[in-house]
N, C-alpha and C. Protein backbone atom coordinates (compact mmCIF):
# COMPACT_ATOMS: atom_id res chain seq x y z
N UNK A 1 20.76 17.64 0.93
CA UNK A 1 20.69 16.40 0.18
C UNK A 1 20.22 15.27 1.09
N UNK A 2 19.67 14.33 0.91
CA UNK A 2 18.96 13.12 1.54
C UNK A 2 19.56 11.96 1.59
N UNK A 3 20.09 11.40 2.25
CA UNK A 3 20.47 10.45 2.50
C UNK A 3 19.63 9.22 3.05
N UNK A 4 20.36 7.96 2.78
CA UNK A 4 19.50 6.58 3.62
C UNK A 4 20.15 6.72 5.02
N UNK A 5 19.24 6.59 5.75
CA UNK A 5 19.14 6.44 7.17
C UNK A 5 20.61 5.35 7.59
N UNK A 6 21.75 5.66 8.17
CA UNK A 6 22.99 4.58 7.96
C UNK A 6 22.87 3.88 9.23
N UNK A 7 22.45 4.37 10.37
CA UNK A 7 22.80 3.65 11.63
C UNK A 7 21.62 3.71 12.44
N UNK A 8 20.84 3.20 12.66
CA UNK A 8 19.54 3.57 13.71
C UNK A 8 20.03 3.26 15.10
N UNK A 9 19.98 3.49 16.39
CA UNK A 9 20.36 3.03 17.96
C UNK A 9 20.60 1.45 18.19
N UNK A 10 21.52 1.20 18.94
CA UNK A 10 21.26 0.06 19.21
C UNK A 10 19.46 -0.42 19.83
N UNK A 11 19.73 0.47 20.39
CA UNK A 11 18.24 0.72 21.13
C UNK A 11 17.16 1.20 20.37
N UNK A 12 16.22 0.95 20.52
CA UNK A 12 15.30 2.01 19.77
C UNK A 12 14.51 3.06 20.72
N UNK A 13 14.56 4.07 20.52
CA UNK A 13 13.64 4.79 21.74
C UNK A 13 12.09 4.34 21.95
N UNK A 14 12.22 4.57 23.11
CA UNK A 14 10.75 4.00 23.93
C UNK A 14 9.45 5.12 23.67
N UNK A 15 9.67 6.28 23.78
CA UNK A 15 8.80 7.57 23.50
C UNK A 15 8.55 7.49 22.20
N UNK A 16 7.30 7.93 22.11
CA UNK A 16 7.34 8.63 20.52
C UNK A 16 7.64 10.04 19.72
N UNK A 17 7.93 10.64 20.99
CA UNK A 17 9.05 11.86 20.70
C UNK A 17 10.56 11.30 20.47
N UNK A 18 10.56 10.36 20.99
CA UNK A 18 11.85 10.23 21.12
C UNK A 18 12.36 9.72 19.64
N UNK A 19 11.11 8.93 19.03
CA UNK A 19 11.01 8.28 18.02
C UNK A 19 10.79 9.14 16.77
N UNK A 20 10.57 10.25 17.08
CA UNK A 20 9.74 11.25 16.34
C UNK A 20 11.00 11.81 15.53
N UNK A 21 12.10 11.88 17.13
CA UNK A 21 12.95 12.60 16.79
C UNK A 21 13.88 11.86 15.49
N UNK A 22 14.29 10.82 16.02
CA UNK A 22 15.03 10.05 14.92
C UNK A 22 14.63 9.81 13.64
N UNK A 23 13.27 9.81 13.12
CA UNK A 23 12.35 9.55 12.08
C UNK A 23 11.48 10.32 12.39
N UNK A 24 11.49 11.55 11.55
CA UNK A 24 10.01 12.31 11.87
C UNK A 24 8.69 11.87 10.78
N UNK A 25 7.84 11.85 11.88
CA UNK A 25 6.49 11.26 11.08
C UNK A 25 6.08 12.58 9.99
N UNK A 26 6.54 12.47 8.88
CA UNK A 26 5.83 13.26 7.30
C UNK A 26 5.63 12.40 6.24
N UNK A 27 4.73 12.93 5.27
CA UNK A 27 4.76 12.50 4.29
C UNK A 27 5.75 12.05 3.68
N UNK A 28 5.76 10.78 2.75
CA UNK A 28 6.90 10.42 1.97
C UNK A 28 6.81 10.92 0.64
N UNK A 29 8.04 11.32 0.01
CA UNK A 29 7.91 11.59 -1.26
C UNK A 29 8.68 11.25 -2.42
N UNK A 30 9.43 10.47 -1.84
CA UNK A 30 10.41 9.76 -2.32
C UNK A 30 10.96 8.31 -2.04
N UNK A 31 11.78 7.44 -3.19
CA UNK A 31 12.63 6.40 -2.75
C UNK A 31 13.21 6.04 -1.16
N UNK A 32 14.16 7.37 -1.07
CA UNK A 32 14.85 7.52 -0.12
C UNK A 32 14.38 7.55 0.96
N UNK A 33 12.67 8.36 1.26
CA UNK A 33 12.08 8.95 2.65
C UNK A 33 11.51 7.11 2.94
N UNK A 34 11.06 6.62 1.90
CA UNK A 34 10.51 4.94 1.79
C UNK A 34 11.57 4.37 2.43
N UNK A 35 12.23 4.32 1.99
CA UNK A 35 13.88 3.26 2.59
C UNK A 35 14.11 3.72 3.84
N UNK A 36 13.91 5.04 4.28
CA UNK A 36 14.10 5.36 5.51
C UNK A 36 13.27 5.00 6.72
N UNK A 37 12.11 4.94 6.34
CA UNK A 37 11.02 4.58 6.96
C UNK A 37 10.42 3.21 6.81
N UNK A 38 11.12 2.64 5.87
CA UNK A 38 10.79 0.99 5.92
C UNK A 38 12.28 0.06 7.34
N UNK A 39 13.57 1.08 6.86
CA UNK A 39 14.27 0.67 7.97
C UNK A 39 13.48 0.65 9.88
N UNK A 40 12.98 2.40 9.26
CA UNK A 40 12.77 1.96 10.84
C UNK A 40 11.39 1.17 11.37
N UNK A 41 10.86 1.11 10.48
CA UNK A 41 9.38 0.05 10.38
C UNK A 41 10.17 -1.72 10.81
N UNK A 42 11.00 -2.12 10.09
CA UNK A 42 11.58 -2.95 10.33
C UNK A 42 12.30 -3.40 11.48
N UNK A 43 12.89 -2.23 12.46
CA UNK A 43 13.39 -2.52 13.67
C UNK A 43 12.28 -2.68 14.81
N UNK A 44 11.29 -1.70 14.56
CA UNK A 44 10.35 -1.78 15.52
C UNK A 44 9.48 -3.12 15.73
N UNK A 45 8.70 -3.34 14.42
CA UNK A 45 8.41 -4.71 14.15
C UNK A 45 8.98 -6.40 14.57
N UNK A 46 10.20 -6.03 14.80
CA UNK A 46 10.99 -7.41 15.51
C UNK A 46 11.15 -6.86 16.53
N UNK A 47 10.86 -6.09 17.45
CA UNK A 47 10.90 -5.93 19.07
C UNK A 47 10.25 -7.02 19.43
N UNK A 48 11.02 -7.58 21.10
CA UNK A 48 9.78 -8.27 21.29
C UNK A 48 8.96 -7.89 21.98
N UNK A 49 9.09 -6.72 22.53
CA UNK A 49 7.77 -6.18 23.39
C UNK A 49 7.86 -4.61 22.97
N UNK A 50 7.07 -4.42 22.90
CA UNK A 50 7.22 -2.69 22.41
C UNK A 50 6.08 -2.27 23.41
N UNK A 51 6.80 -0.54 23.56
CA UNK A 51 5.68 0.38 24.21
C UNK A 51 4.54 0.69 23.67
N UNK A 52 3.59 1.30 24.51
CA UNK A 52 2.50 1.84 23.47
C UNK A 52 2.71 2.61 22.91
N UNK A 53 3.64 3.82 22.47
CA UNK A 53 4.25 4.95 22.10
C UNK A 53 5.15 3.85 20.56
N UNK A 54 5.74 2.97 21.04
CA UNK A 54 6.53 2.21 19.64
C UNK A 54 5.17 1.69 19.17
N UNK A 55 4.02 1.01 19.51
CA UNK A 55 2.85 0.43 18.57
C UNK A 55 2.63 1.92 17.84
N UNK A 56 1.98 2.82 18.50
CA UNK A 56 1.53 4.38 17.84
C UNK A 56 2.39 4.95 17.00
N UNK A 57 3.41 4.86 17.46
CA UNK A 57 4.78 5.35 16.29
C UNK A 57 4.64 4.26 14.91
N UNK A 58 4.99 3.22 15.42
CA UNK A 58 4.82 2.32 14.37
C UNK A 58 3.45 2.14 13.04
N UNK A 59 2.13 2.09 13.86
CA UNK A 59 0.91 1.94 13.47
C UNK A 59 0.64 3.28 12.38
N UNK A 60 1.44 4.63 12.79
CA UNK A 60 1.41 5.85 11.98
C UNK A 60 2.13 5.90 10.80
N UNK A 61 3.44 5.36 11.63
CA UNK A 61 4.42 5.15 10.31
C UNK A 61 4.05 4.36 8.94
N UNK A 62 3.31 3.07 9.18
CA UNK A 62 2.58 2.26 8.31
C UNK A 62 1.80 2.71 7.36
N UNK A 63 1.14 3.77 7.95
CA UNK A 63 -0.13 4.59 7.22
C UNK A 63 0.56 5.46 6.50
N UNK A 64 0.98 5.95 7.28
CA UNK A 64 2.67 7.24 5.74
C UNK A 64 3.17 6.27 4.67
N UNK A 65 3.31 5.16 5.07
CA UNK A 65 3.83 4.48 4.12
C UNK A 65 2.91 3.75 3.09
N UNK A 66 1.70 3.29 3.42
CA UNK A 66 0.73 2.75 2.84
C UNK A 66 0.21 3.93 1.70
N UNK A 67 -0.17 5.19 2.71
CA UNK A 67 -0.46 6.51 1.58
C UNK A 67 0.43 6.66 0.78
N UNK A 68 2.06 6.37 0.70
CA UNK A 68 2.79 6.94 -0.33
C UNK A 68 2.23 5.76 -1.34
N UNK A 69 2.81 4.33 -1.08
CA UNK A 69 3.14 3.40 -1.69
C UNK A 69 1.38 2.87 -3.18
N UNK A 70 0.04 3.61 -1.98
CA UNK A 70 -1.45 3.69 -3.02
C UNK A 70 -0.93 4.74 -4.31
N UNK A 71 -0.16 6.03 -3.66
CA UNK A 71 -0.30 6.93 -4.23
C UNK A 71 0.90 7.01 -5.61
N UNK A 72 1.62 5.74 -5.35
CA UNK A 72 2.75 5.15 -5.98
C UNK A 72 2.81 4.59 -7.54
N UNK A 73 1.12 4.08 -7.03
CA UNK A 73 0.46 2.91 -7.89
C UNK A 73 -0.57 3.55 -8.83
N UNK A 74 -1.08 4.33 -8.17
CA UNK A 74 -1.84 5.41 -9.02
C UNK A 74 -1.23 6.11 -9.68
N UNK A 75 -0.25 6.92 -9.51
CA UNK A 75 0.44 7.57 -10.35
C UNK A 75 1.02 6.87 -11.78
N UNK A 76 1.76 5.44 -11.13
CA UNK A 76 2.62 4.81 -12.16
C UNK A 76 1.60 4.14 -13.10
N UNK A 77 -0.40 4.40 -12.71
CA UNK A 77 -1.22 3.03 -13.90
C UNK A 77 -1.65 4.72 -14.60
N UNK A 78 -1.74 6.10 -13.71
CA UNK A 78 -1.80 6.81 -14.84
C UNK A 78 -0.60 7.61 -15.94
N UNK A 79 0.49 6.99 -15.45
CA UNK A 79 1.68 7.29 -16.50
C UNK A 79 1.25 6.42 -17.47
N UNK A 80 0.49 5.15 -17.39
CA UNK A 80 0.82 3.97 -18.56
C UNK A 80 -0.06 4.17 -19.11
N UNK A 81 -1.09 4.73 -18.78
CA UNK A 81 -2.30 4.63 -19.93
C UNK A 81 -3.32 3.52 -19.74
N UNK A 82 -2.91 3.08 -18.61
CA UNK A 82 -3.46 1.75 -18.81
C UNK A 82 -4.85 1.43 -18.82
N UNK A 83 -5.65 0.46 -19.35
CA UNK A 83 -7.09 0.04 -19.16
C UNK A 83 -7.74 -0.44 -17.83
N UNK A 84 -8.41 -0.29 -17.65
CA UNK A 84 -8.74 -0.14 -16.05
C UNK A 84 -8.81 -2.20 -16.04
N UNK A 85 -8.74 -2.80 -16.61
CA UNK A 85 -8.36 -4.43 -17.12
C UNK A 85 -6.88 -4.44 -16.64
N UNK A 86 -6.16 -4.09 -17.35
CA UNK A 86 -4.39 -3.68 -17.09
C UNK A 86 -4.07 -3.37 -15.58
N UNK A 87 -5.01 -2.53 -14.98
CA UNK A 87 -4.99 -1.75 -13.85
C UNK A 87 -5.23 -3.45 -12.36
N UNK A 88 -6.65 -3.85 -13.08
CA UNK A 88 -6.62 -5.00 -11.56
C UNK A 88 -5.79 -5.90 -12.30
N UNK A 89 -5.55 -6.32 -13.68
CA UNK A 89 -4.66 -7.44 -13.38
C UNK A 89 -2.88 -7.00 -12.34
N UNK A 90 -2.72 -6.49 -12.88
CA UNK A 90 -1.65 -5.69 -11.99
C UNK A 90 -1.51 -5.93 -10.65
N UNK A 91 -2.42 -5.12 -9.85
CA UNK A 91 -3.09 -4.91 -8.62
C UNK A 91 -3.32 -6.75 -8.19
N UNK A 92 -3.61 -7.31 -8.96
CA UNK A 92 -4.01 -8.49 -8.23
C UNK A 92 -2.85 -9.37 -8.31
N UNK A 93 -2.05 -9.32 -9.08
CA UNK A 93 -0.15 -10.06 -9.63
C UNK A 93 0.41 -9.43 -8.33
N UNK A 94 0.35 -7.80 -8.27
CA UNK A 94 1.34 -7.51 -6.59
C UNK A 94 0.95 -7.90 -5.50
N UNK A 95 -0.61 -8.33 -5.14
CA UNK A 95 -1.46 -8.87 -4.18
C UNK A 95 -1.55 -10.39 -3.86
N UNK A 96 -1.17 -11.13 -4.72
CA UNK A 96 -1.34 -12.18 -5.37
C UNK A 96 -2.99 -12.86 -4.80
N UNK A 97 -3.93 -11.88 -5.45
CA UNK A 97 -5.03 -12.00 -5.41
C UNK A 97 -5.65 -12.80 -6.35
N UNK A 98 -6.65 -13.84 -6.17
CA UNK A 98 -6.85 -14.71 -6.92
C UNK A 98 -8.24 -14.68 -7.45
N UNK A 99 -8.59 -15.54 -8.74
CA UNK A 99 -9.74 -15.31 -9.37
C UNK A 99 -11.27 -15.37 -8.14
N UNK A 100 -10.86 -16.62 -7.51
CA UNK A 100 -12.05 -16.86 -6.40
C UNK A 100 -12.48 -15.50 -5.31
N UNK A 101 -10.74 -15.05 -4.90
CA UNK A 101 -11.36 -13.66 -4.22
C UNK A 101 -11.85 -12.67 -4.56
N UNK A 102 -11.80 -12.71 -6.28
CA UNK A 102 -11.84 -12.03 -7.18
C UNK A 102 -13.83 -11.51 -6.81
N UNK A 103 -14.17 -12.95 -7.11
CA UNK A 103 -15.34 -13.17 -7.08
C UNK A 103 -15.94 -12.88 -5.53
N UNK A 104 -15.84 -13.17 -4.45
CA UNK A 104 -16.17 -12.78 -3.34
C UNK A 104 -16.69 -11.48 -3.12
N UNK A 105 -15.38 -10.03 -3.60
CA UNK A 105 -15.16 -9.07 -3.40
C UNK A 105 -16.07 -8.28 -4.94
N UNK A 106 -16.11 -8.83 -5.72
CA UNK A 106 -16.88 -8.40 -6.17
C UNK A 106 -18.43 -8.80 -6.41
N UNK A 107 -19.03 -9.95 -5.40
CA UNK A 107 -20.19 -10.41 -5.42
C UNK A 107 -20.71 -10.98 -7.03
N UNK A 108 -20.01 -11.91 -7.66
CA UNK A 108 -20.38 -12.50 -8.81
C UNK A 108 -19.50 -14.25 -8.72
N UNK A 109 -20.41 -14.71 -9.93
CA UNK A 109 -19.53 -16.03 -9.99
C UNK A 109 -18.31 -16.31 -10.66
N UNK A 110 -17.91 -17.37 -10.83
CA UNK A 110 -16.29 -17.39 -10.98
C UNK A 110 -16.21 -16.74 -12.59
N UNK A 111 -17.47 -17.52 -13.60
CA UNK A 111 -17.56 -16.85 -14.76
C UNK A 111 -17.62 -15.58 -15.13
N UNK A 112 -18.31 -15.10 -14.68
CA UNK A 112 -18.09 -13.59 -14.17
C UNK A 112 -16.92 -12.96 -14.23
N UNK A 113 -16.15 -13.33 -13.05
CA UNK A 113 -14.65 -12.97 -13.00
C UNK A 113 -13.96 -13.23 -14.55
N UNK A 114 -14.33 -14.51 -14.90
CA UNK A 114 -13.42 -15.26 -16.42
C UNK A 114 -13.64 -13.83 -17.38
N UNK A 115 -14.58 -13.53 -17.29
CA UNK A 115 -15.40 -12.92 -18.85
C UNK A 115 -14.33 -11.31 -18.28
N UNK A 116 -14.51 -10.72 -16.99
CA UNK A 116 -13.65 -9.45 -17.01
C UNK A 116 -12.61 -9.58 -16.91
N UNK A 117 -11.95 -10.56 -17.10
CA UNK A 117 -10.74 -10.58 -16.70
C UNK A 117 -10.22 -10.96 -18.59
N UNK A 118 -10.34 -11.69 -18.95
CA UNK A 118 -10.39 -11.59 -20.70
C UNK A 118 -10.98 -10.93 -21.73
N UNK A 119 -11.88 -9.43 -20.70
CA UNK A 119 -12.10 -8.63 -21.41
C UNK A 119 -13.56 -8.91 -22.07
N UNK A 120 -13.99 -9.42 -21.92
CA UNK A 120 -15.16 -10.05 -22.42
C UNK A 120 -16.50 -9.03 -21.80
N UNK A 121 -16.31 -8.57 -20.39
CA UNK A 121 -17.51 -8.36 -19.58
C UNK A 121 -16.56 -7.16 -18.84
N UNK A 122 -17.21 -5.96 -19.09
CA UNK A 122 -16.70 -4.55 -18.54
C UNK A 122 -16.29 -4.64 -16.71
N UNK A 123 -15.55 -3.78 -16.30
CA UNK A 123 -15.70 -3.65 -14.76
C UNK A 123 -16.95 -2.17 -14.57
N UNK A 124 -17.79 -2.59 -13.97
CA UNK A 124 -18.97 -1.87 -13.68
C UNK A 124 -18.63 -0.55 -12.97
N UNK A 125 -19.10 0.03 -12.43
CA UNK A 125 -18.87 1.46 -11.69
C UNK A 125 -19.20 0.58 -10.37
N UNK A 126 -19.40 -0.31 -9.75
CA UNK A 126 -19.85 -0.90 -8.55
C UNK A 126 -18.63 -1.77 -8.68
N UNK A 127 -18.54 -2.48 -9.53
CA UNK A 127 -16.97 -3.71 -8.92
C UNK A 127 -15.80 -2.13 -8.67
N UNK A 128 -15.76 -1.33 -9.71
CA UNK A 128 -15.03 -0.17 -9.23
C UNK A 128 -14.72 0.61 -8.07
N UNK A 129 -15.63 0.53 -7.43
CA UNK A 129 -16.11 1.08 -6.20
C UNK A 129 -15.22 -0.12 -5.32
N UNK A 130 -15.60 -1.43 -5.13
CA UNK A 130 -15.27 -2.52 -4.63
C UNK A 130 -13.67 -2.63 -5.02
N UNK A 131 -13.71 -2.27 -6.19
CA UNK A 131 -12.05 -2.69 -6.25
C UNK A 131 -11.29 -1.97 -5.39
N UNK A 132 -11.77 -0.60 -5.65
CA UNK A 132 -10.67 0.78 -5.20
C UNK A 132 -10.84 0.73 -3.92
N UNK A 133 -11.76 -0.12 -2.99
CA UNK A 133 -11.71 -0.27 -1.66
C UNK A 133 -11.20 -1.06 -1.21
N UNK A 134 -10.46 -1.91 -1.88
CA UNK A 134 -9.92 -3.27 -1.79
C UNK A 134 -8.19 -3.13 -1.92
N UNK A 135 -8.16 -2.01 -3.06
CA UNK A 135 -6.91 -2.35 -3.35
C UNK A 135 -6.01 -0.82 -2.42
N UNK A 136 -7.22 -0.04 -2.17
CA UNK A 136 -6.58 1.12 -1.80
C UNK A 136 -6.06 2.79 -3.05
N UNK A 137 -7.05 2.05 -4.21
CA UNK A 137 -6.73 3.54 -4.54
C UNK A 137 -7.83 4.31 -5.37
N UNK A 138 -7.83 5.35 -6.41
CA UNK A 138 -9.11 5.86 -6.96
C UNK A 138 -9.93 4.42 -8.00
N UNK A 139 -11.22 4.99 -7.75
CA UNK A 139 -12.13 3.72 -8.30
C UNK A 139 -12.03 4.08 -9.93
N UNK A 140 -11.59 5.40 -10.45
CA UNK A 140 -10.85 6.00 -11.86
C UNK A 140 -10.05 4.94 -12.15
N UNK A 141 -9.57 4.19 -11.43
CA UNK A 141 -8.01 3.81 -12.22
C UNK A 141 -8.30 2.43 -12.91
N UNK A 142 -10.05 2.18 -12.94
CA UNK A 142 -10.46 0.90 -12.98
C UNK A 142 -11.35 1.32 -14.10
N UNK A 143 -11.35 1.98 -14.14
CA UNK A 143 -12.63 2.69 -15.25
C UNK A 143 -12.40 3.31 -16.88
């Protein structure tokens, strides 16, 4: 059974074996493996000097966590059904991404943005492309 991580070292280990050991770097697949790995993301992060072994530990850990948390978001816009409209407003409310960057990232003017965003003016297979590189997940979930 899995438990939340209750006590991490006063210390944190300096190695990344050492680090390995206490938190092993895998995939997350759950609540729990998240909470576990956001704790120890959190201790490392307020060091004030860390090894290169705590940056590498750390910098990996981020990426396990980034892959669960894309793969989080994808899953939960294809439970909903949602319209690939539904999908960036979403994406841009958790980002708090705004109409202007809107426009940057997708190379159009602000009207532009107005008209897809009220549905007016489709998201293209190219803002798609742009989105899903932006937001981190399939350019499907926009489409």
């Amino acid at each position: 059974m899995k438990s939340l991580t209750s006590r991490l070292p006063a210390r944190m280990p300096t190695s990344f074996d050492e680090l390995n050991a206490l938190h092993p770097l895998r995939p997350i697949n759950d609540e729990i493996d998240l909470k576990n790995a956001q704790e120890v993301m959190d201790r490392l992060a307020v060091l004030n000097k860390r090894t290169r072994d705590q940056n590498d530990y750390l910098e990996t850990l981020i990426l396990v966590v980034e892959a669960f948390e894309a793969s989080e978001i994808t899953d939960a816009l294809d439970r909903s059904k949602s319209s690939g409209l539904d999908a960036l407003k979403y994406l841009m409310q958790g980002r708090n991404t705004k109409q202007t960057d809107l426009a940057k990232l997708l190379n159009v003017g602000a009207s532009a943005v107005s008209m897809i965003l009220s549905g007016d003016r489709p998201i293209t297979a190219d803002h798609a492309r742009n989105l899903a590189k932006y937001f981190g997940i399939s350019p499907a979930a926009f489409l």
